[in-house]
C-alpha atoms as a PDB file:
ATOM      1  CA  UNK A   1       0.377  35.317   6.099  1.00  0.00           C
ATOM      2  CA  UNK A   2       3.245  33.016   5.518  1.00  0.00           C
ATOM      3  CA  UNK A   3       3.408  29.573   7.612  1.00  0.00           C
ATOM      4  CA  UNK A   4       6.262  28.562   9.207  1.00  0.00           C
ATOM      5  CA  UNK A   5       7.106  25.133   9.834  1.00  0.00           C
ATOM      6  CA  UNK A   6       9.486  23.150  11.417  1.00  0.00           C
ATOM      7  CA  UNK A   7      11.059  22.336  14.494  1.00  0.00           C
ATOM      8  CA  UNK A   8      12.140  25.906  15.893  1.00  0.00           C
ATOM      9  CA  UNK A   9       9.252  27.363  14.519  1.00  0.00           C
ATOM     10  CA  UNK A  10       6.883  25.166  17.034  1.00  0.00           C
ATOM     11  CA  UNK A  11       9.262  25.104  19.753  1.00  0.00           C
ATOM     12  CA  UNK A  12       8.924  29.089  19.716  1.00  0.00           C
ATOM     13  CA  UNK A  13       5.044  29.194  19.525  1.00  0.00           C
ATOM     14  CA  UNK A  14       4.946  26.415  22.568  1.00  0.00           C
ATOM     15  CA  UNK A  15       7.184  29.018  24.221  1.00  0.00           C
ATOM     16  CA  UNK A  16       4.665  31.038  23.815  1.00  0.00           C
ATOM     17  CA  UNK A  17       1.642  29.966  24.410  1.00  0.00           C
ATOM     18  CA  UNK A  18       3.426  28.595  27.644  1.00  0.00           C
ATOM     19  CA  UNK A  19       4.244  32.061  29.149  1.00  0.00           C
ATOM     20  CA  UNK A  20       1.096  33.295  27.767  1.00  0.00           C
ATOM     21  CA  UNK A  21      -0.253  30.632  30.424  1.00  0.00           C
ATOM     22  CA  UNK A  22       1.999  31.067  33.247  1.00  0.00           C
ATOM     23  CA  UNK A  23       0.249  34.787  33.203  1.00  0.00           C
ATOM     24  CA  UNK A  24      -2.957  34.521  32.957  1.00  0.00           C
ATOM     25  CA  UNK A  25      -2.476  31.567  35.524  1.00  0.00           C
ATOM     26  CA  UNK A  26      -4.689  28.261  35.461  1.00  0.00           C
ATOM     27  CA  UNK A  27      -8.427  28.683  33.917  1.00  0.00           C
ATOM     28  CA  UNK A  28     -11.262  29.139  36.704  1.00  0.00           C
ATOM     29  CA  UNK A  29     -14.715  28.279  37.152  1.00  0.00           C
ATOM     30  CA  UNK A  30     -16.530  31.056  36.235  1.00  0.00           C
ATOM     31  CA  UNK A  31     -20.099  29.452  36.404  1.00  0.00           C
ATOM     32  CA  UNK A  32     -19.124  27.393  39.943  1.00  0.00           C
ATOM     33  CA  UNK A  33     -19.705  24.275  37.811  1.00  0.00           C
ATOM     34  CA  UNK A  34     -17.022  21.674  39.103  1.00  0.00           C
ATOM     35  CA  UNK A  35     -18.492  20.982  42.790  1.00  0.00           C
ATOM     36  CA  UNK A  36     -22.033  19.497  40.597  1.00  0.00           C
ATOM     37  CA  UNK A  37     -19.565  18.039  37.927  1.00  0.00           C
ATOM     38  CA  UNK A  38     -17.824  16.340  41.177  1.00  0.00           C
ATOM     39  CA  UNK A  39     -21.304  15.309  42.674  1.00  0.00           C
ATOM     40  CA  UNK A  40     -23.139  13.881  39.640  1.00  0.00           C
ATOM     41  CA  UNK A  41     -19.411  12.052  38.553  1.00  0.00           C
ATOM     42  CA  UNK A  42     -19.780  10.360  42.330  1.00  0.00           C
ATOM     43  CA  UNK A  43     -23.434   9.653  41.464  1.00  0.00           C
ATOM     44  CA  UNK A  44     -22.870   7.997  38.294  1.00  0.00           C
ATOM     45  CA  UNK A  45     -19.858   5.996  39.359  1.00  0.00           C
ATOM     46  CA  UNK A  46     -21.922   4.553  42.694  1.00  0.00           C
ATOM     47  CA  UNK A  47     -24.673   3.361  40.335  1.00  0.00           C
ATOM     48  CA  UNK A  48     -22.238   1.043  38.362  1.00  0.00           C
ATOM     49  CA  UNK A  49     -21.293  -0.139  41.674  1.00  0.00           C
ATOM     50  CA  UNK A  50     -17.929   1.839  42.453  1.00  0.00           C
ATOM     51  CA  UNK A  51     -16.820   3.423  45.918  1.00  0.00           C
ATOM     52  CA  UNK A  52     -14.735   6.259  44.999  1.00  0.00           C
ATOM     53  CA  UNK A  53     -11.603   8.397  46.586  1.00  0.00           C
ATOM     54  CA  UNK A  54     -11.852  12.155  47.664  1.00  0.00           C
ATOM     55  CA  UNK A  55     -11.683  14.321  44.041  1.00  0.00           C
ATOM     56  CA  UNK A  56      -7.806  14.995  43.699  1.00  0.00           C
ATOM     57  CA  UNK A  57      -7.440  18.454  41.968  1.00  0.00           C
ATOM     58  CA  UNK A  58      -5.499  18.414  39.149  1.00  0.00           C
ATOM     59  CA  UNK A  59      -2.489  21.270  39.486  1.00  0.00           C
ATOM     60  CA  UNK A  60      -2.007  22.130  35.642  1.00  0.00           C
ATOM     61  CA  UNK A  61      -5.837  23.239  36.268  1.00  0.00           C
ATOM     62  CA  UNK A  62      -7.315  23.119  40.297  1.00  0.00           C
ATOM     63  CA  UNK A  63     -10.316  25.922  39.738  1.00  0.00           C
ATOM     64  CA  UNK A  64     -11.714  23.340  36.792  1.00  0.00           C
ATOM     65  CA  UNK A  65      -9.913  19.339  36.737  1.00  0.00           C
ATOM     66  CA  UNK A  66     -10.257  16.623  39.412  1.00  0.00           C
ATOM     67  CA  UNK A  67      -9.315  12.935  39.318  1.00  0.00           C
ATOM     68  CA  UNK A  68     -10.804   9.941  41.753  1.00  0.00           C
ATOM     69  CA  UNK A  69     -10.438   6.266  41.676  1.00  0.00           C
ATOM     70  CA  UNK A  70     -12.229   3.469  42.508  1.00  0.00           C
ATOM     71  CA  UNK A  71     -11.541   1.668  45.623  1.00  0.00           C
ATOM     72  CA  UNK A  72     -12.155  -1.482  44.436  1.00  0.00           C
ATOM     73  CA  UNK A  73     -11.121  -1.706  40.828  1.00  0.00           C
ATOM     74  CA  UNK A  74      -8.717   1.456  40.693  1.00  0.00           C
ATOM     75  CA  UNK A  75     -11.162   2.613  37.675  1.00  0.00           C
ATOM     76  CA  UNK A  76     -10.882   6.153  37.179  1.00  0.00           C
ATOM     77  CA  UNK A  77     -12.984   8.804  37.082  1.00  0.00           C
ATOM     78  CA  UNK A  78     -11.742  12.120  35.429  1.00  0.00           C
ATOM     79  CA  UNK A  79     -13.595  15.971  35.262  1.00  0.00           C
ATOM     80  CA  UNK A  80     -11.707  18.568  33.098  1.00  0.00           C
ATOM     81  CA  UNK A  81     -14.956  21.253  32.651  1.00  0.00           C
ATOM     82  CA  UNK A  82     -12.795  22.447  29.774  1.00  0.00           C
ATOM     83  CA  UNK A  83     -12.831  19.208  27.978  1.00  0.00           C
ATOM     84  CA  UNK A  84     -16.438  18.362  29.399  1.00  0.00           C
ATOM     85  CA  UNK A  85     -19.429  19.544  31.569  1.00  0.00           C
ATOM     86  CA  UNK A  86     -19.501  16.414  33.245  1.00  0.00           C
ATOM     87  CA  UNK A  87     -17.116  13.604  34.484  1.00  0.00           C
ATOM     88  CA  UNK A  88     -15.964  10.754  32.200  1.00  0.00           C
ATOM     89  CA  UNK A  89     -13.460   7.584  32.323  1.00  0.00           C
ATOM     90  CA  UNK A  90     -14.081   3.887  33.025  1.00  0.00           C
ATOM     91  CA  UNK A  91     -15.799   4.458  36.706  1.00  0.00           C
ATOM     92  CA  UNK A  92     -18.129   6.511  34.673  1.00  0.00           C
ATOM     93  CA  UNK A  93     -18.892   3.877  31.856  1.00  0.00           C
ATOM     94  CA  UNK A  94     -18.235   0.345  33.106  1.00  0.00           C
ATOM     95  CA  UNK A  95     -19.453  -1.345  36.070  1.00  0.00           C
ATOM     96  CA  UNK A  96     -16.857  -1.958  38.725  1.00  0.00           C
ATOM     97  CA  UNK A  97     -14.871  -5.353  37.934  1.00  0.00           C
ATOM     98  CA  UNK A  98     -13.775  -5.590  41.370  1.00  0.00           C
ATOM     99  CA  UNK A  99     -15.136  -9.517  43.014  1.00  0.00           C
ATOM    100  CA  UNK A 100     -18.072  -8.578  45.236  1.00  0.00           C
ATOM    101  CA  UNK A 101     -17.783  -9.941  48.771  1.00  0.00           C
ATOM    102  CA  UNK A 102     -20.801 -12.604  50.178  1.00  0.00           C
ATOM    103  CA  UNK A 103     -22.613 -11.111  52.763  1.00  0.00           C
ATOM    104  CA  UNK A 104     -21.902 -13.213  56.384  1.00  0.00           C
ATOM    105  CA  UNK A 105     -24.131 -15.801  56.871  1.00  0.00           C
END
């Protein structure tokens, strides 16, 4: 088999693999995984001390990709179960940098 290259040559194979995509429409969730990935991503982020947003689904990919921030510290915390089987980012990994408030006296 003979490689092309150049620019026309991956232009055409994006082309593609783009209406290849629009067809078979956005991946799903065969094994119902995302709603745990969601809940242990929450988990994991409230242990370092972050308060997230509702999980935003992602449009290129709504059956398996979700997005939330942190309240506090806008940290985010991503799940792509195509990339991952559980959620990842900076909520996930560092504690939330946000200034803690003093309880009232």
């Amino acid at each position: 088999m003979k490689v092309k290259r150049g620019a026309r040559a991956v232009e055409a194979a994006a082309l593609k693999a783009i209406e290849r995509a629009q067809q078979s429409g956005p991946p799903r969730d065969e094994y119902n995984e995302l709603q745990g990935a969601l809940k242990r991503g929450r988990g994991a982020a409230a242990r370092l001390g972050h308060s997230l947003t509702r999980w935003k689904r992602r449009a290129y990919a709504p059956h398996t990709a979700a997005t939330a921030f942190c309240r506090q510290c806008r940290a985010t915390a991503l799940v792509n179960l195509d990339l991952a089987s559980d959620a990842y980012g900076p909520a996930i990994t560092n504690p939330c940098s946000a200034p803690k408030a003093d309880p009232p006296a």
